[in-house]
PDB file of N, CA and C in Angstrom:
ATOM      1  N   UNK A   1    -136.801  -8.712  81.539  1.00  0.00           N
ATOM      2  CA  UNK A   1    -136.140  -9.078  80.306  1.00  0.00           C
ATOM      3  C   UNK A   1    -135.410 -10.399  80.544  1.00  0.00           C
ATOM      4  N   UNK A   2    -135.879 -11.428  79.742  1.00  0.00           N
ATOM      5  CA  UNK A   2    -135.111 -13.149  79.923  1.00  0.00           C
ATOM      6  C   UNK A   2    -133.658 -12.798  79.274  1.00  0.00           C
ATOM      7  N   UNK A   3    -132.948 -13.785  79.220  1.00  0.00           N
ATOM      8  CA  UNK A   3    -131.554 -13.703  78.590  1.00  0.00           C
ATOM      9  C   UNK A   3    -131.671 -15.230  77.727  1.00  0.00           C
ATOM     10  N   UNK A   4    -131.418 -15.007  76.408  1.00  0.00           N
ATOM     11  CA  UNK A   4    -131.001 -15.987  75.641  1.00  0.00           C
ATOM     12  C   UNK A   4    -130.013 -16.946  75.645  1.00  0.00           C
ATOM     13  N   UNK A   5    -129.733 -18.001  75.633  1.00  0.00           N
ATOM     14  CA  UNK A   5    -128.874 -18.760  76.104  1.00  0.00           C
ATOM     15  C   UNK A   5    -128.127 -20.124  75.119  1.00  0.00           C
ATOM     16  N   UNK A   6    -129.636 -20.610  74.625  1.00  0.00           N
ATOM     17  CA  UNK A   6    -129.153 -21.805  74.175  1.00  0.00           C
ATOM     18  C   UNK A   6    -129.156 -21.345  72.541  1.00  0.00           C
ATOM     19  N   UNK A   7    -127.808 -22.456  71.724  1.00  0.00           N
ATOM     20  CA  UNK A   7    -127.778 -22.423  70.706  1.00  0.00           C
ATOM     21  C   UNK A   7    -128.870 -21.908  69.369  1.00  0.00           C
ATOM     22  N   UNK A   8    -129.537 -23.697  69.881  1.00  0.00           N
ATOM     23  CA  UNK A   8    -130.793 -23.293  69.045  1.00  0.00           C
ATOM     24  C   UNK A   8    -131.492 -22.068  68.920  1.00  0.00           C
ATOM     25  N   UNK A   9    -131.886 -21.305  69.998  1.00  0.00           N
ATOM     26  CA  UNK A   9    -132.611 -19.895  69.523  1.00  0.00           C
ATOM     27  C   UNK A   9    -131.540 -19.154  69.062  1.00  0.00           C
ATOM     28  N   UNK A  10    -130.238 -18.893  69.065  1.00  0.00           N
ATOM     29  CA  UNK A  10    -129.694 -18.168  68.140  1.00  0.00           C
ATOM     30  C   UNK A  10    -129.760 -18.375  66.911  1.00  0.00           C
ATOM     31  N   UNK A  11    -129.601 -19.750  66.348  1.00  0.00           N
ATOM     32  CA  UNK A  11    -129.848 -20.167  65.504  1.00  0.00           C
ATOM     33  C   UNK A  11    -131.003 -19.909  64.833  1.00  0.00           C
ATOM     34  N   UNK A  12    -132.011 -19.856  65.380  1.00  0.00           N
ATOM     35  CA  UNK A  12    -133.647 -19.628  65.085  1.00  0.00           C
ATOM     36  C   UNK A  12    -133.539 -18.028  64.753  1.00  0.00           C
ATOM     37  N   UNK A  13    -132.626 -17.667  64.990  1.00  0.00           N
ATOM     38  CA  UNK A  13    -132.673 -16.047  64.566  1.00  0.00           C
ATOM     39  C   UNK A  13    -131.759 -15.622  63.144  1.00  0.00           C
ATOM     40  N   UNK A  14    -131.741 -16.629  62.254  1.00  0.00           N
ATOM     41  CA  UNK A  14    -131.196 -16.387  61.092  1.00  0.00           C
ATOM     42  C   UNK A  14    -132.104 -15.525  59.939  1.00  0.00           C
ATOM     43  N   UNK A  15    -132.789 -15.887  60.174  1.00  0.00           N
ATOM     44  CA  UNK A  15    -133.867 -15.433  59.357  1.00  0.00           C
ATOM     45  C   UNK A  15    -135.025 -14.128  59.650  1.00  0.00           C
ATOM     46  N   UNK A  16    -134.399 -13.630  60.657  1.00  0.00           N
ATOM     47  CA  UNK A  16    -134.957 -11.902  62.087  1.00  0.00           C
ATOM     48  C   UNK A  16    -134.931 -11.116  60.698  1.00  0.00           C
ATOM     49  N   UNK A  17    -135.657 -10.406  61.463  1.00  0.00           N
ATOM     50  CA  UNK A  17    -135.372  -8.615  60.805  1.00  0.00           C
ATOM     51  C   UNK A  17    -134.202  -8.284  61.296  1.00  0.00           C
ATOM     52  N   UNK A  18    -133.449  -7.475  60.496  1.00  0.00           N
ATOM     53  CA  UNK A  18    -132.403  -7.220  60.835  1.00  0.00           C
ATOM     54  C   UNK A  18    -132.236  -5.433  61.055  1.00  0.00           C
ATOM     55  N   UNK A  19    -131.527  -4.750  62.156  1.00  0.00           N
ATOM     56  CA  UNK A  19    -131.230  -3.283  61.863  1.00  0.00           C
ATOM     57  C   UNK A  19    -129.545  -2.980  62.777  1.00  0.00           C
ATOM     58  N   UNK A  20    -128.700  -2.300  61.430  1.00  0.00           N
ATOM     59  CA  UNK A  20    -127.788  -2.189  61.839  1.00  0.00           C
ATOM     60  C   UNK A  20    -127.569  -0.643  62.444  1.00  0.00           C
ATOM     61  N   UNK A  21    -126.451  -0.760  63.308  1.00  0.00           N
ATOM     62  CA  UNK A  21    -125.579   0.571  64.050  1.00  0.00           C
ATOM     63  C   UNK A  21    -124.643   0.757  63.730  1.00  0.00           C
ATOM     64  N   UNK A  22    -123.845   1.624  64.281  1.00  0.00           N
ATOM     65  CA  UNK A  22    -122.858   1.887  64.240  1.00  0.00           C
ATOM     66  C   UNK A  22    -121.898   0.693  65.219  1.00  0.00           C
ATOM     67  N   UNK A  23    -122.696   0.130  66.358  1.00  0.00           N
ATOM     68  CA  UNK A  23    -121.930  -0.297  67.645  1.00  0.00           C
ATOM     69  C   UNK A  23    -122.379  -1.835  67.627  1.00  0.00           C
ATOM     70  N   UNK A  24    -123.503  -2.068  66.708  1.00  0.00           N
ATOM     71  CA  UNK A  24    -124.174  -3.407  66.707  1.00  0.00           C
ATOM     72  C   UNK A  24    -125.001  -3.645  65.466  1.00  0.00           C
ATOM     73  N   UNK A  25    -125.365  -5.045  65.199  1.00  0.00           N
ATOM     74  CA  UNK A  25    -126.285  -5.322  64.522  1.00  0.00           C
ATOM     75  C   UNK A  25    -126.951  -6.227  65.485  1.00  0.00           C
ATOM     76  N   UNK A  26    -128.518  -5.765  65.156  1.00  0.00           N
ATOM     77  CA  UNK A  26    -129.786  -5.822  65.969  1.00  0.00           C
ATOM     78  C   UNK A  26    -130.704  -6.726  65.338  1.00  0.00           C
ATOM     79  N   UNK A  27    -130.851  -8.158  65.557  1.00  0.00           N
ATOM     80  CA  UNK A  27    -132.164  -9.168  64.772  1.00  0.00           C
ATOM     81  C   UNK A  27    -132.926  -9.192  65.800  1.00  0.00           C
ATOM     82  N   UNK A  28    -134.048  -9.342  65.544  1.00  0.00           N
ATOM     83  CA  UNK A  28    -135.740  -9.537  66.034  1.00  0.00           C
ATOM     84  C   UNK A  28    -136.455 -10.653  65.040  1.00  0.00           C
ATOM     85  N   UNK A  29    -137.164 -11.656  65.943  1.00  0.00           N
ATOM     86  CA  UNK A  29    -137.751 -12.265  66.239  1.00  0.00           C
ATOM     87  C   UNK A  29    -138.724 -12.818  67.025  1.00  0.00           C
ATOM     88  N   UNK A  30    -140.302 -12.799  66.730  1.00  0.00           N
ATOM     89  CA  UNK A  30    -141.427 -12.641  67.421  1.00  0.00           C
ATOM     90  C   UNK A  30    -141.289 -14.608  68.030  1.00  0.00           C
ATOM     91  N   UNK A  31    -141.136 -14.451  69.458  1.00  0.00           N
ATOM     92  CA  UNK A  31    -141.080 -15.836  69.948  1.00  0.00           C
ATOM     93  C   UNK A  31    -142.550 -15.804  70.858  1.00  0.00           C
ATOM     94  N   UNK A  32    -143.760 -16.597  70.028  1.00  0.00           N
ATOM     95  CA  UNK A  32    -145.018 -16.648  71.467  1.00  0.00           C
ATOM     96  C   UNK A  32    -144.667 -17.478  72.988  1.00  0.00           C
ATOM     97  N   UNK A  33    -143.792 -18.166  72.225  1.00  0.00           N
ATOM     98  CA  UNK A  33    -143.299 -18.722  73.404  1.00  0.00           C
ATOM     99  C   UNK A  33    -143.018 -18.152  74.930  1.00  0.00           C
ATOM    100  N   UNK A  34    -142.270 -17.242  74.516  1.00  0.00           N
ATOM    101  CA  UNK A  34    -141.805 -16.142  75.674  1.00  0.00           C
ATOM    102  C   UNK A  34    -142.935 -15.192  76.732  1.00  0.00           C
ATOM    103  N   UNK A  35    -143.962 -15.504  75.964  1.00  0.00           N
ATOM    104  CA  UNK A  35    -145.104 -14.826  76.581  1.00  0.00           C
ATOM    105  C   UNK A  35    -145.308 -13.450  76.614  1.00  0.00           C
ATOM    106  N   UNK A  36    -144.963 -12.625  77.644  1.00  0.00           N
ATOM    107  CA  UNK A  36    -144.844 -11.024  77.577  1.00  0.00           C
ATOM    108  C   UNK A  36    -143.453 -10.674  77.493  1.00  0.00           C
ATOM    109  N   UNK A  37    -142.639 -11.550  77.838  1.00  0.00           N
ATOM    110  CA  UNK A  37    -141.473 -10.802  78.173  1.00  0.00           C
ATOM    111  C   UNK A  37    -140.582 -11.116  76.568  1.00  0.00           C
ATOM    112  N   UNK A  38    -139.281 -10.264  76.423  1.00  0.00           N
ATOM    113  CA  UNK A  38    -138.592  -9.810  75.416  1.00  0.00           C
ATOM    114  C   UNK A  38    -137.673 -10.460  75.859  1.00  0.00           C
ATOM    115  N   UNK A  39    -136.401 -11.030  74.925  1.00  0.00           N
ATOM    116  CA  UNK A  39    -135.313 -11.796  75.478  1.00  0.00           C
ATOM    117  C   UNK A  39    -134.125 -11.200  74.752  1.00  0.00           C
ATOM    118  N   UNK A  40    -133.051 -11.269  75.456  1.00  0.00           N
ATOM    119  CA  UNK A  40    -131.754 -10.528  75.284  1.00  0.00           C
ATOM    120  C   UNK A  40    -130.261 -12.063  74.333  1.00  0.00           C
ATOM    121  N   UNK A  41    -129.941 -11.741  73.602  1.00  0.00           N
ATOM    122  CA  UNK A  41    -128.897 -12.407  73.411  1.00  0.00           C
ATOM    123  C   UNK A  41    -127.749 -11.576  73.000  1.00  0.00           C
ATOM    124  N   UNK A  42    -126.117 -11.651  73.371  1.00  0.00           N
ATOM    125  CA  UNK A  42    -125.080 -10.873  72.485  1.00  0.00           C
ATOM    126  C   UNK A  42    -124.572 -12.264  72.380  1.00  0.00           C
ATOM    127  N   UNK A  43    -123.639 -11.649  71.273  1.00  0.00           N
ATOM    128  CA  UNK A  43    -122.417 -12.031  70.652  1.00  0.00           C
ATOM    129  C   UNK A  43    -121.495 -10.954  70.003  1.00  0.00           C
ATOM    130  N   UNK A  44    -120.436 -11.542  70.815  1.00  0.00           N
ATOM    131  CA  UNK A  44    -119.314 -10.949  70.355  1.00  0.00           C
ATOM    132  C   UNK A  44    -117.795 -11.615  70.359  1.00  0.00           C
ATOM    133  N   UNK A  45    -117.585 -11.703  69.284  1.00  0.00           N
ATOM    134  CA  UNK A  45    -116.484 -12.875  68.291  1.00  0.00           C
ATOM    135  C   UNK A  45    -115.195 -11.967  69.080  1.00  0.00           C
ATOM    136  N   UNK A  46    -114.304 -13.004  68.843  1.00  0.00           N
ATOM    137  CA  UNK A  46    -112.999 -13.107  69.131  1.00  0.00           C
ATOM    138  C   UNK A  46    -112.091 -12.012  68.247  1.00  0.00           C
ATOM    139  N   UNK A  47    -112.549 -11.835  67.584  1.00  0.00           N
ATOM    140  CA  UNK A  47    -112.170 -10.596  66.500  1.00  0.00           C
ATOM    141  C   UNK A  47    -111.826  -9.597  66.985  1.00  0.00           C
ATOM    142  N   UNK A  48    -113.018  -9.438  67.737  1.00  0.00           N
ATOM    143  CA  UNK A  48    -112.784  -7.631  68.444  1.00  0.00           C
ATOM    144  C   UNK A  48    -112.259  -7.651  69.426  1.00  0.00           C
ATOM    145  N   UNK A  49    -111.361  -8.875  70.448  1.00  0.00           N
ATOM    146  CA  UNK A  49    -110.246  -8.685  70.979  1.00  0.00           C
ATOM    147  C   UNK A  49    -109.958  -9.858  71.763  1.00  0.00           C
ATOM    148  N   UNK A  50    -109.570  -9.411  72.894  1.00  0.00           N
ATOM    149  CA  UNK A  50    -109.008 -10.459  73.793  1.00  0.00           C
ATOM    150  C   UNK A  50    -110.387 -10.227  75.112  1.00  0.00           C
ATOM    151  N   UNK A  51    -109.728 -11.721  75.916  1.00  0.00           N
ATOM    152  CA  UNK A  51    -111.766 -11.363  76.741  1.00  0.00           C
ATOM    153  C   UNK A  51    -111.712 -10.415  77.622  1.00  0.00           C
ATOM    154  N   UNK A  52    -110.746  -9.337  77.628  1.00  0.00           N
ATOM    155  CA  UNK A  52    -111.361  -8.084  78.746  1.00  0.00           C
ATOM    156  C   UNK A  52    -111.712  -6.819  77.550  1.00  0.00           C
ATOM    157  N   UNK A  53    -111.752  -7.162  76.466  1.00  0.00           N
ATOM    158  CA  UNK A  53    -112.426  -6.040  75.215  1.00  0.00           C
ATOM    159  C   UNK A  53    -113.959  -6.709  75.528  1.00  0.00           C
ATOM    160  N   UNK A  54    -113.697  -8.234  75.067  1.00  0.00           N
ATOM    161  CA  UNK A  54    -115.335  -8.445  75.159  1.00  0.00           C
ATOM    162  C   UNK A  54    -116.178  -8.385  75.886  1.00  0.00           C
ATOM    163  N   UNK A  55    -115.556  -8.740  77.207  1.00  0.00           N
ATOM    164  CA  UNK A  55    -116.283  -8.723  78.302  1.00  0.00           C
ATOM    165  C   UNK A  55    -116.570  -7.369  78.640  1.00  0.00           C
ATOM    166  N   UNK A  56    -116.101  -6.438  78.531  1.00  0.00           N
ATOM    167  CA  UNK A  56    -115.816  -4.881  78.093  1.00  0.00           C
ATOM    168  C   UNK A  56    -117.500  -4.415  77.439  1.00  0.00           C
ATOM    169  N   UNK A  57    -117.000  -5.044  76.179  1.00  0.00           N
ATOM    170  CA  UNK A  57    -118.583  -4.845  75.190  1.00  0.00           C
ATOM    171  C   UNK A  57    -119.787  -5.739  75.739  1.00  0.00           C
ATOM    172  N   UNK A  58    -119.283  -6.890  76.460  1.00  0.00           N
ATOM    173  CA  UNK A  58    -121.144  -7.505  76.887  1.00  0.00           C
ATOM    174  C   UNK A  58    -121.174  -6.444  77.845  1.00  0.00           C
ATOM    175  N   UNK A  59    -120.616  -6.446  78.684  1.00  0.00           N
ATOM    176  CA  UNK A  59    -120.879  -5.481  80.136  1.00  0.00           C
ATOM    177  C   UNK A  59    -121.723  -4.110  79.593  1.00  0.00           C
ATOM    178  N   UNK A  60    -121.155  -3.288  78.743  1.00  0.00           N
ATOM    179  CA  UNK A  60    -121.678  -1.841  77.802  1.00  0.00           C
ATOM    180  C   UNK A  60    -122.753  -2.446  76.901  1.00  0.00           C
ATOM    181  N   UNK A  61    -123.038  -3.130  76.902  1.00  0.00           N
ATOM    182  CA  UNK A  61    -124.317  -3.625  75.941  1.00  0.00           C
ATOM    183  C   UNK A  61    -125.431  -4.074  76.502  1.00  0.00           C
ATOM    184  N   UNK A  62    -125.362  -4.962  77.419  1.00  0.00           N
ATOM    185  CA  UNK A  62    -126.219  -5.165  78.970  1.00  0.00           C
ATOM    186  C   UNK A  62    -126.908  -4.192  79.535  1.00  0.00           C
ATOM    187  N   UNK A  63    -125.980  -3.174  79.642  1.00  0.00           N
ATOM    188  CA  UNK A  63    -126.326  -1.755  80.420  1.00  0.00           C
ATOM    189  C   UNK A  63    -127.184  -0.972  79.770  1.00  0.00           C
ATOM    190  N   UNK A  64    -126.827  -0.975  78.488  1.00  0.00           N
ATOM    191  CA  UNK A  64    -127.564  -0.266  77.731  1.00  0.00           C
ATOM    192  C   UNK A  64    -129.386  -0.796  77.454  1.00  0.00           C
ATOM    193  N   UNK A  65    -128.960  -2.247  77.293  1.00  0.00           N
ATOM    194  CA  UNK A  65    -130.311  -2.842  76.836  1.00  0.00           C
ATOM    195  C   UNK A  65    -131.432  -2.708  78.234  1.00  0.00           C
ATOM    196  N   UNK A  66    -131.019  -2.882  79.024  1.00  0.00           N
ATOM    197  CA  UNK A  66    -131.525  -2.399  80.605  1.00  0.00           C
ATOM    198  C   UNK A  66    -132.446  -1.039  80.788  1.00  0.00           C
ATOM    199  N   UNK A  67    -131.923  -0.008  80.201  1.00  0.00           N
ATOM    200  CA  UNK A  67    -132.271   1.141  80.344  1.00  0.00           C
ATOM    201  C   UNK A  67    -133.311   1.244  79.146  1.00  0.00           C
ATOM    202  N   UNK A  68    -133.425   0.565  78.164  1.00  0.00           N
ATOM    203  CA  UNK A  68    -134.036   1.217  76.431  1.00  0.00           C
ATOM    204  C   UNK A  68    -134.895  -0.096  76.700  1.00  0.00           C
ATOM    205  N   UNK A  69    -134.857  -1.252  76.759  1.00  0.00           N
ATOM    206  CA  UNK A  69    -135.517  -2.436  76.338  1.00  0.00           C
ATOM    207  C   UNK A  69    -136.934  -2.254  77.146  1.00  0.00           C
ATOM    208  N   UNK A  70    -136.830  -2.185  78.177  1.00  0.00           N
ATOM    209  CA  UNK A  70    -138.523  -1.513  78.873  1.00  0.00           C
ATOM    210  C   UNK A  70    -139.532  -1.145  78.319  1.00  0.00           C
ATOM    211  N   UNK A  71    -138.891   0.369  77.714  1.00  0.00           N
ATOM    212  CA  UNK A  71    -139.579   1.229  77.513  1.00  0.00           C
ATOM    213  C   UNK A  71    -139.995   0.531  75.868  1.00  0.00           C
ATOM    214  N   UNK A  72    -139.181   0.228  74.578  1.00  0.00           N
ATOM    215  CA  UNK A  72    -139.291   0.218  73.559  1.00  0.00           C
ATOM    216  C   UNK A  72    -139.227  -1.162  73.154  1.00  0.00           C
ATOM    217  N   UNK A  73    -139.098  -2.234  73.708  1.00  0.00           N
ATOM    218  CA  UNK A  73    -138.604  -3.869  73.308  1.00  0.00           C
ATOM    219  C   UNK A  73    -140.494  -4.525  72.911  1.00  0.00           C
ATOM    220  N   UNK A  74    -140.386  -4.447  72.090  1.00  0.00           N
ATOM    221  CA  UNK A  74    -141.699  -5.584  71.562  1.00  0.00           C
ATOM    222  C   UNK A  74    -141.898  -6.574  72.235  1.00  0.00           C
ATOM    223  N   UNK A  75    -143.081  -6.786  72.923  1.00  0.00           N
ATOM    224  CA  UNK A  75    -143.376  -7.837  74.492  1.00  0.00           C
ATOM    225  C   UNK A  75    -143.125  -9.014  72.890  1.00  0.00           C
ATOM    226  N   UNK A  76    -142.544 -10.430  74.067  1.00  0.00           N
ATOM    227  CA  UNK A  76    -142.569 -11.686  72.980  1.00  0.00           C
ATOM    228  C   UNK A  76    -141.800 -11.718  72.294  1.00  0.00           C
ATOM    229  N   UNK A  77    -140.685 -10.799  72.354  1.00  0.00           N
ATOM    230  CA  UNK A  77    -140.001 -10.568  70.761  1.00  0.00           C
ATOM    231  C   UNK A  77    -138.388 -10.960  71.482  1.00  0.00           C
ATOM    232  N   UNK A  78    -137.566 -11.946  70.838  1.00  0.00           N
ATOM    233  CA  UNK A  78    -136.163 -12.346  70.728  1.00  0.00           C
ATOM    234  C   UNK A  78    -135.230 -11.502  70.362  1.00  0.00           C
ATOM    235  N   UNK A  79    -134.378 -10.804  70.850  1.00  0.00           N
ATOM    236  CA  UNK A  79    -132.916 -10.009  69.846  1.00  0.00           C
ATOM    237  C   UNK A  79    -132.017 -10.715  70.363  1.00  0.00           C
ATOM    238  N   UNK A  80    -131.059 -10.782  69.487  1.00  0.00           N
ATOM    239  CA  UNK A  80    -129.657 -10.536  69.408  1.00  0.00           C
ATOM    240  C   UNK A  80    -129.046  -9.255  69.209  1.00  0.00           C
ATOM    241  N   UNK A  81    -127.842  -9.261  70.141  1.00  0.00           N
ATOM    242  CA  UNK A  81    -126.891  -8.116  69.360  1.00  0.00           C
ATOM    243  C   UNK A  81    -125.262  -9.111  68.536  1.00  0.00           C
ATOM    244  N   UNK A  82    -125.303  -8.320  67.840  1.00  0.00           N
ATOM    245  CA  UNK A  82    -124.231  -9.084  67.058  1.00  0.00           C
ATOM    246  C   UNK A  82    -123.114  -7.947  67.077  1.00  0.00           C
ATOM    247  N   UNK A  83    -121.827  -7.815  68.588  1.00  0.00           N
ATOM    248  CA  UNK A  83    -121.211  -6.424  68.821  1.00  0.00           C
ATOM    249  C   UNK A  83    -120.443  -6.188  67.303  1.00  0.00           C
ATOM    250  N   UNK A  84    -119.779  -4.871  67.608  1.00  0.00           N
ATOM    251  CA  UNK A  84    -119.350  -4.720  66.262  1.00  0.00           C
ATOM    252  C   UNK A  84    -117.779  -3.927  67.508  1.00  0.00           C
ATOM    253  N   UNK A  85    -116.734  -3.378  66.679  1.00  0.00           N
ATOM    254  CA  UNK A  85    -115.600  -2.632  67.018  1.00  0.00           C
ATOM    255  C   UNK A  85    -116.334  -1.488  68.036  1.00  0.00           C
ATOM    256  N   UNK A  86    -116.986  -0.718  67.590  1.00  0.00           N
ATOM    257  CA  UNK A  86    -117.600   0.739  68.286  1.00  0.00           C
ATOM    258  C   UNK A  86    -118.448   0.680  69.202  1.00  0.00           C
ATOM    259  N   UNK A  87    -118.831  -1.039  69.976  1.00  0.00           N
ATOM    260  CA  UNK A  87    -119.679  -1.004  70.849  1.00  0.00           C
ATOM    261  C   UNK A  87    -118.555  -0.667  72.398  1.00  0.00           C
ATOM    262  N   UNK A  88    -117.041  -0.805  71.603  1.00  0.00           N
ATOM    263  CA  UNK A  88    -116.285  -0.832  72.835  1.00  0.00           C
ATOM    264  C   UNK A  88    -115.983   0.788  73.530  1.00  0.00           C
ATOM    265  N   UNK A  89    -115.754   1.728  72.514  1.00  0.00           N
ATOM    266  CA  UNK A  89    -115.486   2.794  72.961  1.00  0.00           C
ATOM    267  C   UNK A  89    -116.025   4.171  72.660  1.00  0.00           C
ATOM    268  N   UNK A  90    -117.542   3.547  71.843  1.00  0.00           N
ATOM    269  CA  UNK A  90    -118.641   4.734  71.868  1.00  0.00           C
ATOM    270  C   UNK A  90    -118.975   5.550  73.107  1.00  0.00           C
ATOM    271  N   UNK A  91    -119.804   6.261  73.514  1.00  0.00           N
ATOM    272  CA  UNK A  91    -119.813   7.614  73.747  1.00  0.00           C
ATOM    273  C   UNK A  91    -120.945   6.456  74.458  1.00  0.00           C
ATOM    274  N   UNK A  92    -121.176   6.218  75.690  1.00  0.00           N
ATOM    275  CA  UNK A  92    -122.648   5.722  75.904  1.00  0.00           C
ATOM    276  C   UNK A  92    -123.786   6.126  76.015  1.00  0.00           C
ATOM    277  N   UNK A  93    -123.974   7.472  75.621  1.00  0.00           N
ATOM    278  CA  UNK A  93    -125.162   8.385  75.146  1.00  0.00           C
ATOM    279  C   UNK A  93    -125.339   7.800  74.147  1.00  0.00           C
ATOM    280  N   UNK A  94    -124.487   7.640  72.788  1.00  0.00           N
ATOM    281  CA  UNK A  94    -124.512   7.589  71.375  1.00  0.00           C
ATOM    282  C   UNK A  94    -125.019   5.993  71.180  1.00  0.00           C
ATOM    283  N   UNK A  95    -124.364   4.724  72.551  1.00  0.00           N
ATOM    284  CA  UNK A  95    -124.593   3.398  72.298  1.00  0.00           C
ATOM    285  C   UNK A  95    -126.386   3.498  72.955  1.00  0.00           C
ATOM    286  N   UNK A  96    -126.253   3.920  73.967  1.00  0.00           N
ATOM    287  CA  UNK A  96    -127.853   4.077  74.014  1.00  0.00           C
ATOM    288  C   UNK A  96    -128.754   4.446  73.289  1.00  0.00           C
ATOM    289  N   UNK A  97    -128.531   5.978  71.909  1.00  0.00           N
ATOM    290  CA  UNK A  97    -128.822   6.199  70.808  1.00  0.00           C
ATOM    291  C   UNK A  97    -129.323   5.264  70.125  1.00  0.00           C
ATOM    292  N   UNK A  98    -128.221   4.396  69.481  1.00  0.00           N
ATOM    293  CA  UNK A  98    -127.972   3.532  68.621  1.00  0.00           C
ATOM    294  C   UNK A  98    -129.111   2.316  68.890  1.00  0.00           C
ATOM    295  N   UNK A  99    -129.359   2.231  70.520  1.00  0.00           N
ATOM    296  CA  UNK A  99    -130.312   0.815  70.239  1.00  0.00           C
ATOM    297  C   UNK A  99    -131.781   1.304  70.428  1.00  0.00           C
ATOM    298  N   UNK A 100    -131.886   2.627  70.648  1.00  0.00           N
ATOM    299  CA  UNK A 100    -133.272   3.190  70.728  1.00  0.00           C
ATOM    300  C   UNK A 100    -133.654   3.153  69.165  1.00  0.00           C
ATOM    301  N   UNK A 101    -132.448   3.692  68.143  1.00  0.00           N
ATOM    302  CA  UNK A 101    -133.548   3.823  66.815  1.00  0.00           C
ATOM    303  C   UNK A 101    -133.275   2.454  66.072  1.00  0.00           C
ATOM    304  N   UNK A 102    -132.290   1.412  66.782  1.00  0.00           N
ATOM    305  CA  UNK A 102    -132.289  -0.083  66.429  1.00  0.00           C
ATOM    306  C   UNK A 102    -133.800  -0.436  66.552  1.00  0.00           C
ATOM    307  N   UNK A 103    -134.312  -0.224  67.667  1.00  0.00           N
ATOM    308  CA  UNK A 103    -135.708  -1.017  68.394  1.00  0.00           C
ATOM    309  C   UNK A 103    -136.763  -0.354  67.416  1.00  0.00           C
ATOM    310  N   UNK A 104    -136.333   1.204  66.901  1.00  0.00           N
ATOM    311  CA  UNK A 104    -137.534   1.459  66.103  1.00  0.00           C
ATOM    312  C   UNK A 104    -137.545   1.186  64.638  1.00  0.00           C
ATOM    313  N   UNK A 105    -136.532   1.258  64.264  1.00  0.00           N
ATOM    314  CA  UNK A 105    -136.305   0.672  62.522  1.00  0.00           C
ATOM    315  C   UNK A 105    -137.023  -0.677  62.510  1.00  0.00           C
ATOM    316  N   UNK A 106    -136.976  -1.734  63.839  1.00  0.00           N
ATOM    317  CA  UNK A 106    -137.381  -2.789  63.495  1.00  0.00           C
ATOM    318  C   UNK A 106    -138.857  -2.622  63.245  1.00  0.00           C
ATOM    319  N   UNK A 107    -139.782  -3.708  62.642  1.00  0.00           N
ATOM    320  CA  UNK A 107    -141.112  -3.637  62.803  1.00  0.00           C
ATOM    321  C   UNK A 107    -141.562  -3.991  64.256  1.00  0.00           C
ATOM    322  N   UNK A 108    -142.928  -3.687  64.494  1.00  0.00           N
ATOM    323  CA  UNK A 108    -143.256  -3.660  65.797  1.00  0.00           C
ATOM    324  C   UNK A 108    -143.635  -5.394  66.273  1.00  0.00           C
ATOM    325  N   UNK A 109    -144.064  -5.804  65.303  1.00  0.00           N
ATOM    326  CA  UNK A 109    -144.141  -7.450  65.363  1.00  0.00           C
ATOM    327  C   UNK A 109    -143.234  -7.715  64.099  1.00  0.00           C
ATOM    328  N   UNK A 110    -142.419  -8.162  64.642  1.00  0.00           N
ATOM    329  CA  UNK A 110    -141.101  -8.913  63.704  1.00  0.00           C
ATOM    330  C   UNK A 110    -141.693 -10.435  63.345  1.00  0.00           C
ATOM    331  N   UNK A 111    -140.618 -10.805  62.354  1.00  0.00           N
ATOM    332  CA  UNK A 111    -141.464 -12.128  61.855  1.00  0.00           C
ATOM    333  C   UNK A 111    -140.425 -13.488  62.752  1.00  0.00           C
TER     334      UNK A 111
END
C-alpha cells in the first residue's frame, strides 16, 4: 500500500466517490497511474484537537487501513480518509468495521 503525499492528488480527489462512517469519510479514486497498488491518504484538521488527538487518529487509522486494505482495497485505486471526532475513541473492532463496509459501499472501479 503507497502513501499519498502530495497536494495535487488530494486535490485530484474532489470529485471520488464518496462513503461516509461514523469515524471517517472515505473518497476513491481509480489512479492507472499507480499500477497494482492502492494508495493511502488522511487528513485530519485542527478541529479535532491538539497534535497528540491527531496524531492519536493518524496512528488508529493507519492501523486499521493495514489490516482491511489488502484484503478489500481496489488494486489502482487512491483514498483518502477525511478523520472525523469518533476516529479518536471508537472501539477498534467498530473503526475496523467502519472501513470494511467503507471499501464496500464504494464501487469496485471508482471513477
Amino acid at each position: 500500500m503507497g502513501v499519498i503525499k502530495k497536494r495535487q492528488d488530494f486535490l485530484a480527489m474532489r470529485d471520488a466517490d464518496k462513503a461516509q462512517s461514523a469515524s471517517f469519510l472515505m473518497l476513491a479514486r481509480k489512479n492507472p497511474e499507480n499500477g497494482l497498488a492502492a494508495r493511502l491518504g488522511l487528513t485530519v484538521t485542527k478541529k479535532l484537537g491538539g497534535a497528540v488527538i491527531r496524531n492519536r487518529i493518524r496512528r488508529r487509522l493507519r492501523a486499521a487501513a493495514r489490516e482491511i486494505f489488502p484484503a478489500h482495497a481496489a488494486p489502482g485505486t487512491d483514498y483518502v480518509l477525511i478523520a472525523r471526532k469518533a476516529a479518536y475513541d471508537r472501539n477498534f473492532e467498530a473503526l475496523l468495521d467502519d472501513m470494511k463496509r467503507a471499501l464496500l459501499r464504494l464501487p469496485r472501479n471508482p471513477t
